[in-house]
N, C-alpha and C. Protein backbone atom coordinates (compact mmCIF):
# COMPACT_ATOMS: atom_id res chain seq x y z
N UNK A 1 17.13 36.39 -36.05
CA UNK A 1 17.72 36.45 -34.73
C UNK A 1 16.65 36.64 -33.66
N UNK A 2 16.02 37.58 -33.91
CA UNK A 2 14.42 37.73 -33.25
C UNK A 2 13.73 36.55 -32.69
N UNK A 3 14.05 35.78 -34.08
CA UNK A 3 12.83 34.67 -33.92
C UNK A 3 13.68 33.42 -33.03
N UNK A 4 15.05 33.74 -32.80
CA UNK A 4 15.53 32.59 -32.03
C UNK A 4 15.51 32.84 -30.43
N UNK A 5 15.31 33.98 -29.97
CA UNK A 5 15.37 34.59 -28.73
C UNK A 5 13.68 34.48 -28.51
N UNK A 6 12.82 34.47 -29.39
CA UNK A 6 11.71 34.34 -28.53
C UNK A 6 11.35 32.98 -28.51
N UNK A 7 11.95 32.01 -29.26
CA UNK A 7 11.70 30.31 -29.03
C UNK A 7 12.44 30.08 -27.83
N UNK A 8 14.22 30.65 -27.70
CA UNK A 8 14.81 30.00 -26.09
C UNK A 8 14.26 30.78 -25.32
N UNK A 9 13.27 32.05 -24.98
CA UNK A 9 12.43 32.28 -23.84
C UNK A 9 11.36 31.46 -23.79
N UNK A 10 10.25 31.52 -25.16
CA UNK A 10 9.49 29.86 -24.93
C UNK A 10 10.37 28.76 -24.09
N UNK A 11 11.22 28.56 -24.52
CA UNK A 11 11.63 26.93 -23.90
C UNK A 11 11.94 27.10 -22.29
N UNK A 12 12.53 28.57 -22.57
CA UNK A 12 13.07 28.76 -20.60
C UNK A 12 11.64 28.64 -20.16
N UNK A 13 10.89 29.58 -20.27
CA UNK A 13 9.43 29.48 -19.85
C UNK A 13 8.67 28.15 -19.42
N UNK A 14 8.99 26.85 -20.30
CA UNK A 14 8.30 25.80 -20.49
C UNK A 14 8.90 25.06 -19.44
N UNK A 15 10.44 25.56 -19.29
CA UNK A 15 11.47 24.89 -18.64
C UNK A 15 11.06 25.38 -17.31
N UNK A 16 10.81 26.45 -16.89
CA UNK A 16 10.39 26.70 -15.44
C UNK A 16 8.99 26.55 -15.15
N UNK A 17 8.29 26.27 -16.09
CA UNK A 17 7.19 25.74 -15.55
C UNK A 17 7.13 24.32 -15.14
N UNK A 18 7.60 23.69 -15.60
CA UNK A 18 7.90 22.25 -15.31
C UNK A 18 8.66 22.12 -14.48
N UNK A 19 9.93 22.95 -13.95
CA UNK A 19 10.04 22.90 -12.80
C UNK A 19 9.65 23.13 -11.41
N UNK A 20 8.69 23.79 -12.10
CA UNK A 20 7.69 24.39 -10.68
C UNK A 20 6.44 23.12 -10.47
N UNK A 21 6.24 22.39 -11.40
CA UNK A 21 5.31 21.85 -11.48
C UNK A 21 5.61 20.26 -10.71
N UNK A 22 6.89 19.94 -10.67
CA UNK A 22 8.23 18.82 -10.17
C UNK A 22 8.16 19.34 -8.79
N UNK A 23 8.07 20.68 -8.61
CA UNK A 23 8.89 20.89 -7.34
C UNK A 23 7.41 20.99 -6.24
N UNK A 24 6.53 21.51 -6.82
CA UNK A 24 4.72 21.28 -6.13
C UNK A 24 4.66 19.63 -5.72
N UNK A 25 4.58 18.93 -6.85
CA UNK A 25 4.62 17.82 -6.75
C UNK A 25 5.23 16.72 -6.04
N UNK A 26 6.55 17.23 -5.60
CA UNK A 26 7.72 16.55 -4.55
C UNK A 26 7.44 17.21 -3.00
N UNK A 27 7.11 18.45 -2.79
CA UNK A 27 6.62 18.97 -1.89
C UNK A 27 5.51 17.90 -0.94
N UNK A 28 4.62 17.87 -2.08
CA UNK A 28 2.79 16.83 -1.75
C UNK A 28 3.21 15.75 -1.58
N UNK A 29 4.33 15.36 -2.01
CA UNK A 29 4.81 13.52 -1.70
C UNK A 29 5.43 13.91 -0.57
N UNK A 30 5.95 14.76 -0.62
CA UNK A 30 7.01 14.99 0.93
C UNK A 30 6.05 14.80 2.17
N UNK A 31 4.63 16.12 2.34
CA UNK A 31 4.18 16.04 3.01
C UNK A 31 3.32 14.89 3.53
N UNK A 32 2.85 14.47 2.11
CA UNK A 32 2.51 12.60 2.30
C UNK A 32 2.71 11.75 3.18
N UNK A 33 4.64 11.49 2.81
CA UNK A 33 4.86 10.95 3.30
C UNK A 33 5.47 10.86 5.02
N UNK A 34 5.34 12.51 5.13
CA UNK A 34 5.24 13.01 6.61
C UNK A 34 4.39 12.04 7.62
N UNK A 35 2.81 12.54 6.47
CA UNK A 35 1.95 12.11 7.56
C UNK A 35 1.92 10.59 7.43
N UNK A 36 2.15 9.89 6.20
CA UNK A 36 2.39 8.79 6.59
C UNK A 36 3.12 7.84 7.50
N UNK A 37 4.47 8.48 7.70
CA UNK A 37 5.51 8.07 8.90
C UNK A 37 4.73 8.78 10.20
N UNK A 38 4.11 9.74 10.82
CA UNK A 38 3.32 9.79 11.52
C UNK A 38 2.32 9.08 12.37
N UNK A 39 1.49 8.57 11.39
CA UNK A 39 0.69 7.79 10.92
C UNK A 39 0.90 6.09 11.40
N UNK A 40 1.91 5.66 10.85
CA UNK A 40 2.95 4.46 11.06
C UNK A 40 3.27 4.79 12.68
N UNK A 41 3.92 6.10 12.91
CA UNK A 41 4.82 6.22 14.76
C UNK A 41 3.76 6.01 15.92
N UNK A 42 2.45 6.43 15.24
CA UNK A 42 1.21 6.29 16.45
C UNK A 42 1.47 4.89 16.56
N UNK A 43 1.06 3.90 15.44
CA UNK A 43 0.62 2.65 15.49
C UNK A 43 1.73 1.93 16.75
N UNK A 44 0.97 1.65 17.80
CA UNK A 44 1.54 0.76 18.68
C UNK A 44 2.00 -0.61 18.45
N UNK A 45 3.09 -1.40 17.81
CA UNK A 45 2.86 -2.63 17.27
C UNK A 45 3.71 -3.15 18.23
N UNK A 46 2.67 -4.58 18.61
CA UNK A 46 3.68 -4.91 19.68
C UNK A 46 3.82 -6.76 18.72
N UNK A 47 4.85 -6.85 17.95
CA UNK A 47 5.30 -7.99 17.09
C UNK A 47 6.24 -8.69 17.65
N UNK A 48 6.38 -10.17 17.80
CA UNK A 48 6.87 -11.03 18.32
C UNK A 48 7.99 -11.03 17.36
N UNK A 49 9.44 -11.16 17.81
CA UNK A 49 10.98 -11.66 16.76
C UNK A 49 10.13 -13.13 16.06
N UNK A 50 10.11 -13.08 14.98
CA UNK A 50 9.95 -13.79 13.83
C UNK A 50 11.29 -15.39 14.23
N UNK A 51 12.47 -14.20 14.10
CA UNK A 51 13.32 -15.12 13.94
C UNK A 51 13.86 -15.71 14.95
N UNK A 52 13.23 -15.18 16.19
CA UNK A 52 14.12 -16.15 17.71
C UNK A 52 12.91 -17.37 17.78
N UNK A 53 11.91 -17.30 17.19
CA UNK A 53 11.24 -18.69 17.00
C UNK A 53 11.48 -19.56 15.80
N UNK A 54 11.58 -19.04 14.81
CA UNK A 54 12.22 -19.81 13.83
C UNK A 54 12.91 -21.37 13.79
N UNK A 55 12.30 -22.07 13.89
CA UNK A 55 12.54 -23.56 13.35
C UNK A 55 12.38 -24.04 11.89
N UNK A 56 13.54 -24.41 11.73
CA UNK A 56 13.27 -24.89 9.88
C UNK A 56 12.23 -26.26 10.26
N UNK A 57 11.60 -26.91 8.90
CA UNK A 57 10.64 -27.39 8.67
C UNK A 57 11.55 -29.14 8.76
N UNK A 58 12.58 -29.09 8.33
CA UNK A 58 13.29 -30.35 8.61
C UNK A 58 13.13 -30.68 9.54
N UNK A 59 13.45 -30.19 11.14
CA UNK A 59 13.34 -30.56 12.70
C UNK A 59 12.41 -30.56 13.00
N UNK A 60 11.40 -30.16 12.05
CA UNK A 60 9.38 -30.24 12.67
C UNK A 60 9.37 -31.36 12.71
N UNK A 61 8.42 -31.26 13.47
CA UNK A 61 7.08 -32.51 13.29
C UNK A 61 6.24 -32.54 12.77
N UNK A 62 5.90 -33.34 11.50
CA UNK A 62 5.46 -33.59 10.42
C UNK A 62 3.90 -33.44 10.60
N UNK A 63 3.17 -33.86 11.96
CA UNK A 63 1.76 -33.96 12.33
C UNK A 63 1.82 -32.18 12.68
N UNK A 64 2.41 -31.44 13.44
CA UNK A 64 2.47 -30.15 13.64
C UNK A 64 2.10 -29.12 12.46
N UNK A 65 3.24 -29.81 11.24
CA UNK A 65 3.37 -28.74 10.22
C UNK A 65 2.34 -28.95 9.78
N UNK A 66 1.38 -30.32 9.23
CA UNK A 66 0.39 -30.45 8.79
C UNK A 66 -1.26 -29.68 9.43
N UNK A 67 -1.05 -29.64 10.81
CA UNK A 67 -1.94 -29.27 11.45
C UNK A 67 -2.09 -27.65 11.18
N UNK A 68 -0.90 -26.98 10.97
CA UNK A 68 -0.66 -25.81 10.74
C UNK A 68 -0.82 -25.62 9.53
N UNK A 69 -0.56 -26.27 8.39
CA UNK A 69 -0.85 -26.10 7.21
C UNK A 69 -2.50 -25.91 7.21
N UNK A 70 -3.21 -26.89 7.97
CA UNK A 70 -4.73 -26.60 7.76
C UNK A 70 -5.83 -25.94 8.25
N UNK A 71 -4.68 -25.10 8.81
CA UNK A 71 -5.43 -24.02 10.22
C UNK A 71 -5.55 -22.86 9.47
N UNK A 72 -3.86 -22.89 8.41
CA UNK A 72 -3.56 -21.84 7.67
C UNK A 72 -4.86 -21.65 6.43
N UNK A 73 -4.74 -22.88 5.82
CA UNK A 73 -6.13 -22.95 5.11
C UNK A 73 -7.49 -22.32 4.79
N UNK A 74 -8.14 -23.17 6.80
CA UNK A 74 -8.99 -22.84 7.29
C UNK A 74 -9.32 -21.19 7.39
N UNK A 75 -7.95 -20.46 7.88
CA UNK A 75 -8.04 -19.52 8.35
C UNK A 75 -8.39 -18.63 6.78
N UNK A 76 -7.92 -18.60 5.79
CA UNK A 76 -8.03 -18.29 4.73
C UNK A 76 -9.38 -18.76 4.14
N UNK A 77 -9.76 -19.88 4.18
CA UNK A 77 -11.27 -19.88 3.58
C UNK A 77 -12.14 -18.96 4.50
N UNK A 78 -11.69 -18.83 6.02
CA UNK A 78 -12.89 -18.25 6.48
C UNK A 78 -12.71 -16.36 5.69
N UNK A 79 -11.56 -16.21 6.08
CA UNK A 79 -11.60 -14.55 5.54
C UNK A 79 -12.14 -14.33 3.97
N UNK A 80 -11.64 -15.42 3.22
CA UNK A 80 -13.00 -15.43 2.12
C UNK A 80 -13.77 -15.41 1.96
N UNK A 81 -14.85 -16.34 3.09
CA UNK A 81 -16.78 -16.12 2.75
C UNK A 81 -16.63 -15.03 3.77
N UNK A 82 -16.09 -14.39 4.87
CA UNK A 82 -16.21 -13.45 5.20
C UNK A 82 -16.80 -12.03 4.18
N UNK A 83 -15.40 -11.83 3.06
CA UNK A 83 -15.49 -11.07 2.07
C UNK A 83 -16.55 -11.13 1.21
N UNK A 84 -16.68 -12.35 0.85
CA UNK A 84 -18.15 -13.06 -0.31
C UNK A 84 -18.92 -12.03 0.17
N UNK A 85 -19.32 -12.50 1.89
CA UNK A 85 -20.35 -11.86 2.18
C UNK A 85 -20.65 -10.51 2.46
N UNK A 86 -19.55 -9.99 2.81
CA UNK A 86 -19.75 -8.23 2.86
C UNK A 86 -19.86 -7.78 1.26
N UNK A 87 -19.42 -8.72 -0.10
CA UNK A 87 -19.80 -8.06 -1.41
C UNK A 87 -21.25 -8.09 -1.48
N UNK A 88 -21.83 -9.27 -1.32
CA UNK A 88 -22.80 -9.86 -1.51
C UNK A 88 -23.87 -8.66 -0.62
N UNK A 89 -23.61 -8.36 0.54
CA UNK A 89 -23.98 -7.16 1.16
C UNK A 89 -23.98 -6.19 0.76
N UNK A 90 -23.07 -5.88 0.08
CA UNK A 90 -22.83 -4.20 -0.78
C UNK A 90 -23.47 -4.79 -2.04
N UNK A 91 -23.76 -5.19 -2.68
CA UNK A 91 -24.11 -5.23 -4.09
C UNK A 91 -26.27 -5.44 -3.84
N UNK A 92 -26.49 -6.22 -2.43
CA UNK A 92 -27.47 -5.64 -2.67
C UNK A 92 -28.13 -4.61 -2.23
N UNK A 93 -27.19 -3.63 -1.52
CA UNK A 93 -27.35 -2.40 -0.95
C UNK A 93 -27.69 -1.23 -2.52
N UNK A 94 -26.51 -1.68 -3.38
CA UNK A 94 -26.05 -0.99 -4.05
C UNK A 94 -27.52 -0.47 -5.14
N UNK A 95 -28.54 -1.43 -5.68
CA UNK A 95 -29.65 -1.22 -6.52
C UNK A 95 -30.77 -0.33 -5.09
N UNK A 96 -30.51 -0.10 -4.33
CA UNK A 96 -31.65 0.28 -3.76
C UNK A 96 -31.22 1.67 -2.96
N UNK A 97 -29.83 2.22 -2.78
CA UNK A 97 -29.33 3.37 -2.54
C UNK A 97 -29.73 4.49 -3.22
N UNK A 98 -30.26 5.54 -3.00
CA UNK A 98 -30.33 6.69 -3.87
C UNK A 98 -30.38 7.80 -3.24
């Protein structure tokens, strides 16, 4: 009988530690995500309605969408050698740092 009362205090024990350990843990996400919505309320975003410009691609003009397709492209290869080159920058920073 002994020996069953000191295993369900082990388990209560184990059991409130883990709840304390849940409840630390939800706290630090809480405050997280405080400062994250914070964080977000500074940011001034001044974003155009998406959808009051919205034209489907059927009523385009075919030279438009294309032109836009290669701007989109363009715009994407450049932010790539952009990146290349800031690795390419850090990596040979990286052997000569100490």
């Amino acid at each position: 009988m002994l020996i069953w009362g000191v295993l369900v205090a082990g388990l209560f024990v184990v059991l409130i530690w883990c709840a304390v350990a849940l409840y630390r843990k939800a706290v630090t996400t809480l405050r997280a995500l405080e400062a994250l919505n914070d964080q977000v309320s500074s940011v001034d975003l001044d974003v155009p309605s998406a959808c009051a410009s919205f034209i489907p691609a059927v009523f385009s003009d075919s030279a438009v969408l294309l032109r836009n397709v290669e701007q989109n492209r363009a715009d994407r290869a450049h932010r790539r050698q952009v990146r290349r080159d800031a690795r390419i920058v850090r990596g040979k920073l990286i052997p000569n740092a100490r």
